[in-house]
N, C-alpha and C. Protein backbone atom coordinates (compact mmCIF):
# COMPACT_ATOMS: atom_id res chain seq x y z
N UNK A 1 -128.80 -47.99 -120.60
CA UNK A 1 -129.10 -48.32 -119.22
C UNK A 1 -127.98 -49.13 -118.62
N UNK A 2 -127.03 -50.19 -119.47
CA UNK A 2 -126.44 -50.95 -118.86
C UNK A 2 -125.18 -50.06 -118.63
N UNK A 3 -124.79 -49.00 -119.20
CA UNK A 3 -124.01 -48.00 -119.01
C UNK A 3 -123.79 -47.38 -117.19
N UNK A 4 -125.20 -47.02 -116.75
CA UNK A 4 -125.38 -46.24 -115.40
C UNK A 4 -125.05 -47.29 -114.74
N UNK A 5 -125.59 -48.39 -114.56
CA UNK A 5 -125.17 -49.76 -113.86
C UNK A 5 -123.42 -50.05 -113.24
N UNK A 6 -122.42 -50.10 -114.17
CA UNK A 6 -121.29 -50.19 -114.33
C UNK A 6 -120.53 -49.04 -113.92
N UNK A 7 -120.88 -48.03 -114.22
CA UNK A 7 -120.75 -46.93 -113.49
C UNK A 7 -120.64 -46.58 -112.02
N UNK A 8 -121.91 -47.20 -111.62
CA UNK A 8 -122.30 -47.17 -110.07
C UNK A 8 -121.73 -47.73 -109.42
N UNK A 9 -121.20 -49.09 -110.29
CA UNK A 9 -120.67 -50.26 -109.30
C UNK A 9 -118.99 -49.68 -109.94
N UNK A 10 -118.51 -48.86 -110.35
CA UNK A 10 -117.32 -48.70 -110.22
C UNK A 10 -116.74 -47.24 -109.27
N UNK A 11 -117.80 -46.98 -108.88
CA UNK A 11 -117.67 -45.24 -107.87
C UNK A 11 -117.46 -46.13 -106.79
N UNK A 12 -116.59 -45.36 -105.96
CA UNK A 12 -116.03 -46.17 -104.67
C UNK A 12 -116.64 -44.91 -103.35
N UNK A 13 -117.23 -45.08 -102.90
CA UNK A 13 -117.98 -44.32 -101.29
C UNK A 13 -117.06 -44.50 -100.45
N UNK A 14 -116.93 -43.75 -99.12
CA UNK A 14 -116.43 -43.82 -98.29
C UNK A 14 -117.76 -44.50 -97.00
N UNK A 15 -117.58 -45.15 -95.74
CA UNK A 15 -118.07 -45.34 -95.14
C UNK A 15 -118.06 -45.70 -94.01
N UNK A 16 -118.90 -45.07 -93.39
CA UNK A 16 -118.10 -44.64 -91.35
C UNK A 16 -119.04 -45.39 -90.60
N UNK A 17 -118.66 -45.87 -89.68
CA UNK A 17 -118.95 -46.90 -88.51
C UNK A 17 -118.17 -46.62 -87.17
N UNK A 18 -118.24 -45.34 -86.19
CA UNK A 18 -117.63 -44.85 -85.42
C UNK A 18 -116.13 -44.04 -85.57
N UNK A 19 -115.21 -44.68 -85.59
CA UNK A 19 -114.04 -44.28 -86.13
C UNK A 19 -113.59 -45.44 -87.20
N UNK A 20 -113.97 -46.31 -87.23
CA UNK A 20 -113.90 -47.50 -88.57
C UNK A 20 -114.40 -46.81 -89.70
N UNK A 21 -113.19 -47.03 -91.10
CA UNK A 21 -113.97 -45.99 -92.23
C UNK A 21 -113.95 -47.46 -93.55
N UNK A 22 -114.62 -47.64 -94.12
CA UNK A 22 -114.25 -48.47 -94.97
C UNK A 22 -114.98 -48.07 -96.48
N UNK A 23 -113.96 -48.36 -97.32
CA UNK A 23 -114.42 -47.79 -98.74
C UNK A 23 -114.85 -49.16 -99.74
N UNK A 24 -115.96 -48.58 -100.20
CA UNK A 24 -116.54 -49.74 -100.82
C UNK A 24 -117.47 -49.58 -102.33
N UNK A 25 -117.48 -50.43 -103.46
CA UNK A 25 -117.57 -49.95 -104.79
C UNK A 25 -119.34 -50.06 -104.80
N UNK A 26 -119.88 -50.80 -103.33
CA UNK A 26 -121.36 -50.63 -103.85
C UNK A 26 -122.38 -49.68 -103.35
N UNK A 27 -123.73 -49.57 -104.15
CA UNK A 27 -123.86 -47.91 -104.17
C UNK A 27 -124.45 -48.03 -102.59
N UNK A 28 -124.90 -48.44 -102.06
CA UNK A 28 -125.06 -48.05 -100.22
C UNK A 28 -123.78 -48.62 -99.25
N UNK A 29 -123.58 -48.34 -97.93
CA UNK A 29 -122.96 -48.82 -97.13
C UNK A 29 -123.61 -49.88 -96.93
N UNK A 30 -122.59 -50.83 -96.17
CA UNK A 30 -123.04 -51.66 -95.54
C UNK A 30 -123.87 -51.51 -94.08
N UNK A 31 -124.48 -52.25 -93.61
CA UNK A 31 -125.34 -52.33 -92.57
C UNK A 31 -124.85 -51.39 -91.52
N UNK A 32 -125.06 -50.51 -90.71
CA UNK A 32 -124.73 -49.79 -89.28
C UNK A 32 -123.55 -48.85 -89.75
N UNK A 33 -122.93 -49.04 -91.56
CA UNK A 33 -122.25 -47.64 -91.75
C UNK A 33 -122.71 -46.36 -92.26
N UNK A 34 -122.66 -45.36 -92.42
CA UNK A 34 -123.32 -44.45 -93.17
C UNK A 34 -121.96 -43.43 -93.64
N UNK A 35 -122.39 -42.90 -94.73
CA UNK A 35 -121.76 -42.09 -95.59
C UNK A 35 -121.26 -40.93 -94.88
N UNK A 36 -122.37 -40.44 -93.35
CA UNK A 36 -121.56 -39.32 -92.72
C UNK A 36 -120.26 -39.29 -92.30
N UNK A 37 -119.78 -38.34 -92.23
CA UNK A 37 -118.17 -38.28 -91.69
C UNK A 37 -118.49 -38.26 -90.19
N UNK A 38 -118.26 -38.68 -89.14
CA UNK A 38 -118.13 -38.58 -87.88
C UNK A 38 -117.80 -37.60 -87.10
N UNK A 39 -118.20 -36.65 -86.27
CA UNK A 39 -117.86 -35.56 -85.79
C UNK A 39 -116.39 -35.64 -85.27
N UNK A 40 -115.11 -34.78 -85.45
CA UNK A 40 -113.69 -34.84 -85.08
C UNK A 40 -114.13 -34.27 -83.69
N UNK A 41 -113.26 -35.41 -82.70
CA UNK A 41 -113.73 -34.73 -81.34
C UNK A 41 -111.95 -34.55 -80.98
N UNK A 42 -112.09 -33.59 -80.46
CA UNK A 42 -110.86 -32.90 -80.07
C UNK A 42 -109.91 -33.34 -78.65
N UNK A 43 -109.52 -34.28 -78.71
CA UNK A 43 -108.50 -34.47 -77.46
C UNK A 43 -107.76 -32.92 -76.59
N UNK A 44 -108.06 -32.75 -75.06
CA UNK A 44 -107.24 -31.73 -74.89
C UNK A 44 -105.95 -32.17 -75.33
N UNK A 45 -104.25 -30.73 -75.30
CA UNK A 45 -103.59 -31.15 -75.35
C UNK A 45 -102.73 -31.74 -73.99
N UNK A 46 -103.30 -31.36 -73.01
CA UNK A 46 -102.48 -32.01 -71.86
C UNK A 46 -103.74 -32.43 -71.33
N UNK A 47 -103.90 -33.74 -71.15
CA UNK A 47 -105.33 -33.86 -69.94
C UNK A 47 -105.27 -33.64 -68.55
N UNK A 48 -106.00 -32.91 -68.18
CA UNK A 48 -106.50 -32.60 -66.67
C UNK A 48 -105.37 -30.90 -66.58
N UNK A 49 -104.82 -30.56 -67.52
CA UNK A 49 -103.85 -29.42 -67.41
C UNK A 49 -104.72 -28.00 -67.57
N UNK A 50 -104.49 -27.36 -66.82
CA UNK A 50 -105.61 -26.10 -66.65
C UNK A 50 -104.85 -24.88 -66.76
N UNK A 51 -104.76 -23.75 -66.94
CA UNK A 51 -104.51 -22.37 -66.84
C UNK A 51 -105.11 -21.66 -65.50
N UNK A 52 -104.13 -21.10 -65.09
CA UNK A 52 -104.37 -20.10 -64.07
C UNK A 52 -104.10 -18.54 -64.21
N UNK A 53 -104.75 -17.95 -64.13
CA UNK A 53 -104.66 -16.44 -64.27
C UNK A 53 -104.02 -15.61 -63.29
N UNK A 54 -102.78 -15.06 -63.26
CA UNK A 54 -102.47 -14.26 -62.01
C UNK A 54 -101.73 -12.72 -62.33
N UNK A 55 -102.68 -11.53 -61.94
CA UNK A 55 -102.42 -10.39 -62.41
C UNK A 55 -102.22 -9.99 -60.66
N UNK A 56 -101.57 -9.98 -60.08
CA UNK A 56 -100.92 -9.85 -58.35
C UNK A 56 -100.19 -8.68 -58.40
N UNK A 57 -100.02 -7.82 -57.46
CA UNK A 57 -98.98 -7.05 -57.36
C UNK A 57 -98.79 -7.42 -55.60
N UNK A 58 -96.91 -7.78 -55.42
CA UNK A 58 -96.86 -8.19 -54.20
C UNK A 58 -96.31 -6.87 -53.37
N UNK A 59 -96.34 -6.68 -52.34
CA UNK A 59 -95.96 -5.47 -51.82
C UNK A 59 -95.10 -6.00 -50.32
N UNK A 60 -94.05 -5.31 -49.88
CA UNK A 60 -93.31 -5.57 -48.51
C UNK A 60 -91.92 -5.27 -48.43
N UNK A 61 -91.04 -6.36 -48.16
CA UNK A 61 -89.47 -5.93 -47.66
C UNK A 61 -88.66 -6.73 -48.64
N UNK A 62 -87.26 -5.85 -48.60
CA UNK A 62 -86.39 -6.64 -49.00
C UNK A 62 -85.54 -6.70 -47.99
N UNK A 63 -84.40 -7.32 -47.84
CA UNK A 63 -83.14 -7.35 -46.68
C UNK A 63 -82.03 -7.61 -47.87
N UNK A 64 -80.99 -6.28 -47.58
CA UNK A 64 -80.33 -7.27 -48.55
C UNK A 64 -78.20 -6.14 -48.30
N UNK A 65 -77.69 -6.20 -48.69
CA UNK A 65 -76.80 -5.74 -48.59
C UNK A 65 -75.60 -5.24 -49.96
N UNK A 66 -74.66 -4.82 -50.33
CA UNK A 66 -74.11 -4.59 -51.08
C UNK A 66 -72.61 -4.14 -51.15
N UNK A 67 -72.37 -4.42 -51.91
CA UNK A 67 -70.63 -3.95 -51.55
C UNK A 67 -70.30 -3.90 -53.45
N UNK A 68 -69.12 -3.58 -53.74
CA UNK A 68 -68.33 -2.67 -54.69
C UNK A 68 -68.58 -3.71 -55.76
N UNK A 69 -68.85 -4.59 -55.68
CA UNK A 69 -68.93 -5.59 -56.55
C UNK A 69 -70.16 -6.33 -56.74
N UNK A 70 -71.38 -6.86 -55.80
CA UNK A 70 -72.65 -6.89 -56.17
C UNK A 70 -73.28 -6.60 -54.77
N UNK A 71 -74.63 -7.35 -55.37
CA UNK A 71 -75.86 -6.72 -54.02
C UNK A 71 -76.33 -8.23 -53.56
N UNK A 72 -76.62 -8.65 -52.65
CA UNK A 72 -77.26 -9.50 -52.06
C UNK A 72 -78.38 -9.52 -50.96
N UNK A 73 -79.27 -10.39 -51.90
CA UNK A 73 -80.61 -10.29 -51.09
C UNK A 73 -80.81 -11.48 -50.37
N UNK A 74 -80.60 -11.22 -48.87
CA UNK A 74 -80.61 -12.35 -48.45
C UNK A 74 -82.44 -12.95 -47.96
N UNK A 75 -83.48 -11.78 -48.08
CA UNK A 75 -85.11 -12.24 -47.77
C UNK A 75 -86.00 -10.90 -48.14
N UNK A 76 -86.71 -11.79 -48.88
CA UNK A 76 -88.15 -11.25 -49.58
C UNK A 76 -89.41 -10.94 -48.84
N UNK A 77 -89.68 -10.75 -48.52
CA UNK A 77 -90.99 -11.28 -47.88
C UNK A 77 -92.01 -10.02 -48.39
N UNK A 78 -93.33 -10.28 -48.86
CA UNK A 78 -94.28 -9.41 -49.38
C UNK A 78 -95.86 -10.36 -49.37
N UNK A 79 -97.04 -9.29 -49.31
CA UNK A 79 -97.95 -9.71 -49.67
C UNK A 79 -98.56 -9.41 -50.68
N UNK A 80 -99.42 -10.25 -51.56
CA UNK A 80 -100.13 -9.89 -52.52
C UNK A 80 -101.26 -9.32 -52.48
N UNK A 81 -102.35 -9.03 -53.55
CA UNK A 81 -103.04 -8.79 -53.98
C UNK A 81 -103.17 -8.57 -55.38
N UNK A 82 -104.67 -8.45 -55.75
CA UNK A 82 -105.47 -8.28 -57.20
C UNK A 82 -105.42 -9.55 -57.16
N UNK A 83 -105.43 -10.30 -58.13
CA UNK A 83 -105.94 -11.70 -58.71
C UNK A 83 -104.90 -12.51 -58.62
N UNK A 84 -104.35 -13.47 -57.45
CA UNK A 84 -103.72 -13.78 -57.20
C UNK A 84 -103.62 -15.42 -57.32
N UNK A 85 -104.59 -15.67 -57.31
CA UNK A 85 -104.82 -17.49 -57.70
C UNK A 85 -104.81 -17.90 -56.34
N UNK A 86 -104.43 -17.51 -55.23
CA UNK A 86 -104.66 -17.72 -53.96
C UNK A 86 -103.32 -17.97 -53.10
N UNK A 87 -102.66 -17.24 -53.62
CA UNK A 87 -100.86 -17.41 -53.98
C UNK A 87 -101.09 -15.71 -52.99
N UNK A 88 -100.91 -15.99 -51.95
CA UNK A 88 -101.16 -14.42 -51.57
C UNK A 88 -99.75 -13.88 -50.97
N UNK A 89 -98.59 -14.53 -50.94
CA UNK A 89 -97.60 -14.50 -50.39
C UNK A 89 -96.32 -14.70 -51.15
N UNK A 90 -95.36 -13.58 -50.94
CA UNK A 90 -93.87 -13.88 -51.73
C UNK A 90 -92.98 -14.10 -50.82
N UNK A 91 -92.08 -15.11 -51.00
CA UNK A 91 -91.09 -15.01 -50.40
C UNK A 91 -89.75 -15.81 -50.87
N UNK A 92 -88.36 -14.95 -50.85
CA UNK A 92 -87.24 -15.62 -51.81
C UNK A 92 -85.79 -14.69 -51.35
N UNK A 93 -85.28 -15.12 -52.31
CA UNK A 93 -83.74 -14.55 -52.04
C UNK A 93 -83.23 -13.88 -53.89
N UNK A 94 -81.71 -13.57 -53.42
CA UNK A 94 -81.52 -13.19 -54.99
C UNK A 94 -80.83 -12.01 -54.65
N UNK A 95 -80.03 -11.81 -55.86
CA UNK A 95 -78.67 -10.68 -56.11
C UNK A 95 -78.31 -10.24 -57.67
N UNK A 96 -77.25 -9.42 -57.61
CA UNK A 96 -76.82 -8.98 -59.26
C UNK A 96 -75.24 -8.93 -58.55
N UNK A 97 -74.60 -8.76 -59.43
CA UNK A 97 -73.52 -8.29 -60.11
C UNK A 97 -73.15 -6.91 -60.84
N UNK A 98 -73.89 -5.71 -60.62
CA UNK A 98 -73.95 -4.60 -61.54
C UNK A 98 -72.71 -4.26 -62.06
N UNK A 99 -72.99 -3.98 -63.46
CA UNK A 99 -71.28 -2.95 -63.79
C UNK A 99 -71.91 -2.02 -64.38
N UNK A 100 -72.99 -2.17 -64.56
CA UNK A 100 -73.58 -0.72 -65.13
C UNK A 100 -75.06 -0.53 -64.18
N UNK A 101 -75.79 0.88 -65.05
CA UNK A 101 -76.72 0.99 -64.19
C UNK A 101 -77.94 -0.05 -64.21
N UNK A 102 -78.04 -0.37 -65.81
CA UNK A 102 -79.07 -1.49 -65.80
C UNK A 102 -78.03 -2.76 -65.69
N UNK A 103 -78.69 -4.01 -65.27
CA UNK A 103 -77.86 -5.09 -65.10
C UNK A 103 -78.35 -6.17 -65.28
N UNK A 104 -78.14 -7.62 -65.07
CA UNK A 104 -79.07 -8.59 -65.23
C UNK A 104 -79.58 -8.90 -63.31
N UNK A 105 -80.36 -9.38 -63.13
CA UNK A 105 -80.81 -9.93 -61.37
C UNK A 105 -81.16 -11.39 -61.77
N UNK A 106 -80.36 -12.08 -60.70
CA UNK A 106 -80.99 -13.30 -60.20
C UNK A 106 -81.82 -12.98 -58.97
N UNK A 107 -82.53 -14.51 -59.44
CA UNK A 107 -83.33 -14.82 -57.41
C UNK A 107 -84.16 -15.65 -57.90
N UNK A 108 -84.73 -16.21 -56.73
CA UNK A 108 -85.54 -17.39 -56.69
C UNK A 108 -86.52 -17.39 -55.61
N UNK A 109 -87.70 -17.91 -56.11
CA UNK A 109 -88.86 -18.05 -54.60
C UNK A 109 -90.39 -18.68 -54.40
N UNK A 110 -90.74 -17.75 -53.58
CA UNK A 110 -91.90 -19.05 -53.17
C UNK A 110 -93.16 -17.98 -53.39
N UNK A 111 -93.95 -18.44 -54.27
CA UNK A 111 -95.65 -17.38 -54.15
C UNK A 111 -96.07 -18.31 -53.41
N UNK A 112 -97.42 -17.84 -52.42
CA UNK A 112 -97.85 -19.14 -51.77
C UNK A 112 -97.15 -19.72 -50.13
N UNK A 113 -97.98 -19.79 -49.13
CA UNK A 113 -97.85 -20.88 -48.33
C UNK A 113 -98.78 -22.17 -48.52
N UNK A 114 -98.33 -22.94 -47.55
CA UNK A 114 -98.99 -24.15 -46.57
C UNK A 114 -98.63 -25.09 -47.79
N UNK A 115 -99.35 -25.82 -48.28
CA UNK A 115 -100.15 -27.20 -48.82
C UNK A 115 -99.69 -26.39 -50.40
N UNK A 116 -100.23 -25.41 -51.01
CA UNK A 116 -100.45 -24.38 -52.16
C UNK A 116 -99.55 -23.58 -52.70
N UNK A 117 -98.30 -24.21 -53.38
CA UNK A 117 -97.31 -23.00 -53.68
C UNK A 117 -96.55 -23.43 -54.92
N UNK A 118 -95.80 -21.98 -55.29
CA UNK A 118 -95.14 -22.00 -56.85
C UNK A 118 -93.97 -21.68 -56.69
N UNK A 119 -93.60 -22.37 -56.97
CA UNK A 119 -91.58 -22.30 -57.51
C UNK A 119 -91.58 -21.21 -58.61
N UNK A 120 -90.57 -20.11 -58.10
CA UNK A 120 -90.40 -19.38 -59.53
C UNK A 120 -88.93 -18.65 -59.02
N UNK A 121 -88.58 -18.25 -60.00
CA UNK A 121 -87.16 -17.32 -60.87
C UNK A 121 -87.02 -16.76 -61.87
N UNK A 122 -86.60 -15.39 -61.62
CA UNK A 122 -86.13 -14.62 -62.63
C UNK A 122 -85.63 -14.93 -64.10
N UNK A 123 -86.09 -15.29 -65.09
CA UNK A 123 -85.74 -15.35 -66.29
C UNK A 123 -84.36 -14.45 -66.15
N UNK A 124 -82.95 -14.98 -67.05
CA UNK A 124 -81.92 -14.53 -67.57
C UNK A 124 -81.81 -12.90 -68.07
N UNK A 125 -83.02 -12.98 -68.72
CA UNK A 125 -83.07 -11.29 -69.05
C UNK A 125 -83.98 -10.19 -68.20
N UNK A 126 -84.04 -10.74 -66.44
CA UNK A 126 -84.72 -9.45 -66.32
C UNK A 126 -83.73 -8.96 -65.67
N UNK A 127 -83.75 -7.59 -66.01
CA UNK A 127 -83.01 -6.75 -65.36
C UNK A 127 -83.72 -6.02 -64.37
N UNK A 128 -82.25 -4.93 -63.43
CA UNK A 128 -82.29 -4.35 -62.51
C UNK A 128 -82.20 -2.56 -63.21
N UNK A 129 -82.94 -1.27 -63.49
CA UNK A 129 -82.03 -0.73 -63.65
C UNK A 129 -82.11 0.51 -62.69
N UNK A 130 -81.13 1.33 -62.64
CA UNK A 130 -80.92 2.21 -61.13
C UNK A 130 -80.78 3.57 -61.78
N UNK A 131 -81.60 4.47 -61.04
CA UNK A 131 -81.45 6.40 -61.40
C UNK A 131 -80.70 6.87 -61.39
N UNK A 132 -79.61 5.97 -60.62
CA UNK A 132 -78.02 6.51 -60.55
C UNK A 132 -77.37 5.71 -60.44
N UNK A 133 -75.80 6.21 -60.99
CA UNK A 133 -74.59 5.01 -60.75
C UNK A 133 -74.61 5.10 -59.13
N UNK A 134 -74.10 5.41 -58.67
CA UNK A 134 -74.02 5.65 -57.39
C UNK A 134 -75.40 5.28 -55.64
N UNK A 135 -75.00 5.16 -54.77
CA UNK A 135 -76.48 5.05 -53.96
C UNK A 135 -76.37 6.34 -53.07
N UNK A 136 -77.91 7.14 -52.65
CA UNK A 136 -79.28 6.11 -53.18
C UNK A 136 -79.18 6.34 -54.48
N UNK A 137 -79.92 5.20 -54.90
CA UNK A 137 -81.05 5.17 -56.05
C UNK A 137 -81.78 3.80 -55.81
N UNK A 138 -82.70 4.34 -56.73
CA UNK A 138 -84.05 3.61 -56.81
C UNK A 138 -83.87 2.85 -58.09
N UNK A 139 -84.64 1.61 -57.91
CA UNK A 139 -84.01 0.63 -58.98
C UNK A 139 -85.31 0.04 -59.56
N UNK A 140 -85.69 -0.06 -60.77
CA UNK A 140 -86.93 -0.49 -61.37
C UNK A 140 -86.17 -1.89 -62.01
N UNK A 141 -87.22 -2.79 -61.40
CA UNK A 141 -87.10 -4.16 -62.50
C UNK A 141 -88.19 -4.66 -63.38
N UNK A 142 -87.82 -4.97 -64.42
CA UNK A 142 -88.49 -5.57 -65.44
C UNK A 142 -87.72 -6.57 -66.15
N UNK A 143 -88.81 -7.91 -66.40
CA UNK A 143 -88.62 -8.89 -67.08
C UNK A 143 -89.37 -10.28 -67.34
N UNK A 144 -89.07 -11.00 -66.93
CA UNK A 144 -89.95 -12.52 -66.58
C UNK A 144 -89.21 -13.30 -65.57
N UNK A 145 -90.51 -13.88 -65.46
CA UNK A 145 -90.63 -14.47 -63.79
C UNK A 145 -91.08 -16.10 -64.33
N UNK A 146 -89.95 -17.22 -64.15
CA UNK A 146 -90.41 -18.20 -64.97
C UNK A 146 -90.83 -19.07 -63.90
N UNK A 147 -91.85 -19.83 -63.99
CA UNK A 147 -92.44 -20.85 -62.99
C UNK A 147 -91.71 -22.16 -62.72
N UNK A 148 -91.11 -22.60 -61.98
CA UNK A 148 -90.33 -24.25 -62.63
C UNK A 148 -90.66 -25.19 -61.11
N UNK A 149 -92.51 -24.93 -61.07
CA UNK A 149 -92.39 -26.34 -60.29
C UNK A 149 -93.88 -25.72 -58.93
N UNK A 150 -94.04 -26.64 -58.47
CA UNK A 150 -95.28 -26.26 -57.08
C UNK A 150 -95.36 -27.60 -55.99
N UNK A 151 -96.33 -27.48 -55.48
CA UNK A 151 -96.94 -27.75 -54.45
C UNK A 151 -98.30 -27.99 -54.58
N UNK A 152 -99.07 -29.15 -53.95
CA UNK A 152 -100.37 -29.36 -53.80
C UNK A 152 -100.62 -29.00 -55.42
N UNK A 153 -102.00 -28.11 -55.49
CA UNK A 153 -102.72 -28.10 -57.14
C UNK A 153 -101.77 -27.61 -57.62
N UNK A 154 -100.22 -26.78 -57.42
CA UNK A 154 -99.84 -26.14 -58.06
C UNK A 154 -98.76 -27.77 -58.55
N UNK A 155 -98.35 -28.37 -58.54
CA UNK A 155 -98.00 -29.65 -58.02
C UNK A 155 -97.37 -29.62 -59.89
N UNK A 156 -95.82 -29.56 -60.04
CA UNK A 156 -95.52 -29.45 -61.49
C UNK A 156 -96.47 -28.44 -62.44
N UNK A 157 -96.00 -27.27 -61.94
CA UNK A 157 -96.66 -26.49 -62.15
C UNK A 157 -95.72 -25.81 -63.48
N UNK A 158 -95.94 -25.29 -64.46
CA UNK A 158 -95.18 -24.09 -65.45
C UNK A 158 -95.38 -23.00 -66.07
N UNK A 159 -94.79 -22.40 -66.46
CA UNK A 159 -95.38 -20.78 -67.03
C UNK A 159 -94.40 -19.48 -66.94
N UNK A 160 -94.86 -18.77 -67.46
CA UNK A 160 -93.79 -17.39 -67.82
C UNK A 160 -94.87 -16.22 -67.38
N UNK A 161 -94.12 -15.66 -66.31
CA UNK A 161 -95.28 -14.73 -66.09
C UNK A 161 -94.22 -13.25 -66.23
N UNK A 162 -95.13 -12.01 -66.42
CA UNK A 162 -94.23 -11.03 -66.85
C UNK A 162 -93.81 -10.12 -65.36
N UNK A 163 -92.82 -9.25 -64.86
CA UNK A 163 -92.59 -8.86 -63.64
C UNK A 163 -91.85 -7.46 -64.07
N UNK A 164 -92.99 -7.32 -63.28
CA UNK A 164 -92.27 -5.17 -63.12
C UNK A 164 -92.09 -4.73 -61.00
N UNK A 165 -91.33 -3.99 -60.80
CA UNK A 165 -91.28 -3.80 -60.22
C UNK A 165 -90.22 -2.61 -59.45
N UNK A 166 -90.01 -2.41 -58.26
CA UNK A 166 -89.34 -1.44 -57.57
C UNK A 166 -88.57 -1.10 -56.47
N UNK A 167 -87.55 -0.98 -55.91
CA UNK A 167 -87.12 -0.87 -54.89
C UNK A 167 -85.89 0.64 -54.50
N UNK A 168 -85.52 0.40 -53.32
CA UNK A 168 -84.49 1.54 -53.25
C UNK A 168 -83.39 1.09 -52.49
N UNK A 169 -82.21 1.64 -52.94
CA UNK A 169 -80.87 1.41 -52.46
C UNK A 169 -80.63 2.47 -51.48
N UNK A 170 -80.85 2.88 -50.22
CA UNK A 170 -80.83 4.11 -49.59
C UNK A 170 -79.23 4.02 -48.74
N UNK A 171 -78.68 3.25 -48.45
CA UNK A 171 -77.28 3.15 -47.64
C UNK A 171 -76.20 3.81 -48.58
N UNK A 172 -75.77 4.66 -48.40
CA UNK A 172 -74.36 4.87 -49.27
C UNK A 172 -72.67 4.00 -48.71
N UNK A 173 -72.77 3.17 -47.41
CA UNK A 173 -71.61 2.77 -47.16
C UNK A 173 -72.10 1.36 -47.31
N UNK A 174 -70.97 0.82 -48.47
CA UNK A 174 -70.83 -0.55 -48.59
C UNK A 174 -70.47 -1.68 -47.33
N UNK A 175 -71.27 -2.47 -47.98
CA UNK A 175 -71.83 -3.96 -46.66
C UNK A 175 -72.19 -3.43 -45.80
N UNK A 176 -73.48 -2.06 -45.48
CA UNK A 176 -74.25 -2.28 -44.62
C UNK A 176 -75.51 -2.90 -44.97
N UNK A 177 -76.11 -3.13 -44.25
CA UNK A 177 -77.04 -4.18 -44.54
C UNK A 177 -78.63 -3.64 -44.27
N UNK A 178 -79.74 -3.57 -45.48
CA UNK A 178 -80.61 -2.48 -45.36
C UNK A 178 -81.87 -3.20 -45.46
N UNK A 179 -82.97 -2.83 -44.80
CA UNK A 179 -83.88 -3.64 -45.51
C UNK A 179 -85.01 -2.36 -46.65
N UNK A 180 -85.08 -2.85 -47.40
CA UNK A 180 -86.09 -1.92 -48.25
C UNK A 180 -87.44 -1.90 -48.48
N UNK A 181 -88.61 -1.11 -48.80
CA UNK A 181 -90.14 -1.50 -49.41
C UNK A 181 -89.50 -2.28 -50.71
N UNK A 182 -90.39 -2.98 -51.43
CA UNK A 182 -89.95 -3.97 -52.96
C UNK A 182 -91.48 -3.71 -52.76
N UNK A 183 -92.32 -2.99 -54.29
CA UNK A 183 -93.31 -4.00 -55.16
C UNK A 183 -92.55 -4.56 -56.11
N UNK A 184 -93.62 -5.68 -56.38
CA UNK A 184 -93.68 -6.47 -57.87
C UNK A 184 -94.72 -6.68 -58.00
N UNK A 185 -95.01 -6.86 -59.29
CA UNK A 185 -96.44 -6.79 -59.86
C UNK A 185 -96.23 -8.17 -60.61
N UNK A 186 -96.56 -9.37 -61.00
CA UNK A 186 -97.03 -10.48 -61.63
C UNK A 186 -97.72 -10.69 -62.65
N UNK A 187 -97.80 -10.87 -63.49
CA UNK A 187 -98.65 -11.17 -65.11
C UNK A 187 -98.75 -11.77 -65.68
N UNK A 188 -99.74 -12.98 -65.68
CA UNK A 188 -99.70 -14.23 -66.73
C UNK A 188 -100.19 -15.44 -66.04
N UNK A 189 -99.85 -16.09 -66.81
CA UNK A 189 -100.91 -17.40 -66.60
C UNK A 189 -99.96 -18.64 -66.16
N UNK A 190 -100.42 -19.64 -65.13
CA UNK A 190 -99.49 -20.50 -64.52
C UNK A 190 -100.21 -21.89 -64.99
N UNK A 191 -99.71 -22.59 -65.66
CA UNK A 191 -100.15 -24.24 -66.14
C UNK A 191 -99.87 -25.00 -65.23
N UNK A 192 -101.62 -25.58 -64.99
CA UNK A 192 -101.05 -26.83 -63.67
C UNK A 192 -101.60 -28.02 -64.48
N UNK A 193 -100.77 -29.42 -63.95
CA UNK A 193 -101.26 -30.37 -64.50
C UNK A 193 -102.38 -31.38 -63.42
């Protein structure tokens, strides 16, 4: 018997009191601790930071011009639709450099008026690419559309959203100046804090 005794008092318990854990060699906790483990409660990782969903396709004009060496867009302007986050409006600038038919495109712009809007630009790798060396052609883009910033809820806003889209080069004499239809379509999710 004096065996189990010595025993007991040499097993060491663990023992929880909110997030206070204290380990101790006798066989109950002390007063207001108990042997349960405490439920792990999960901190978000950004607090108050939310996800936004935006599957949009924007539709309207481009203005833009071109000559032997690149293209310049001097205004965007389009409206959205489908699930837009309330971002119902594009508007921006942006150009390439082509030496071939596919190429890389810059530009930069605004989803969104008033109070409510998102800073975004073309990720490095989306390209431009065209049905022909030569104009017309019609030019499909694909790539990412990176978020770097907002307005109101959109207010430090970030995210990578994916971008397909379309336009046409219809002028064959360099530096005239054309305006075109442009869709783009939008995909992905925008982090606001």
């Amino acid at each position: 018997a004096g065996t189990t005794v010595s025993q007991a008092a040499s097993k060491t318990i663990t023992c929880y009191k909110g997030t206070a854990v204290k380990k101790v060699t006798t066989a109950k906790c002390p007063t207001g601790y108990s042997t349960t483990k405490p439920k792990a409660t999960s901190a978000p990782a950004t607090a108050g930071a939310k996800s936004v969903a935006i599957n949009a396709t924007y539709k309207g004009t481009m203005k833009m011009v071109w000559s032997d060496s690149d293209v310049r867009v001097s205004g965007v302007t389009a409206t959205g639709s489908g699930t837009t986050a309330g971002l119902t409006s594009l508007s921006g600038t942006g150009g390439a450099a082509p030496s071939s038919q596919c190429d890389s495109v810059n530009g930069s712009g605004t989803l969104g008026s008033g109070a409510d809007t998102v800073a975004v630009k073309f990720d490095t790798s989306t390209q431009g690419c065209a049905d022909s060396d030569a104009a017309p052609a019609n030019v499909k883009l694909t790539g990412k559309v990176l978020v770097t910033g907002g307005t109101g809820k959109y207010a430090g806003a970030s995210g990578t959203l994916t971008a397909t889209g379309s336009f046409a080069v219809k002028s064959t004499s360099a530096g005239f100046t054309e305006t075109q239809a442009l869709t783009l379509t939008l995909v992905g999710n925008i982090t606001t804090k």
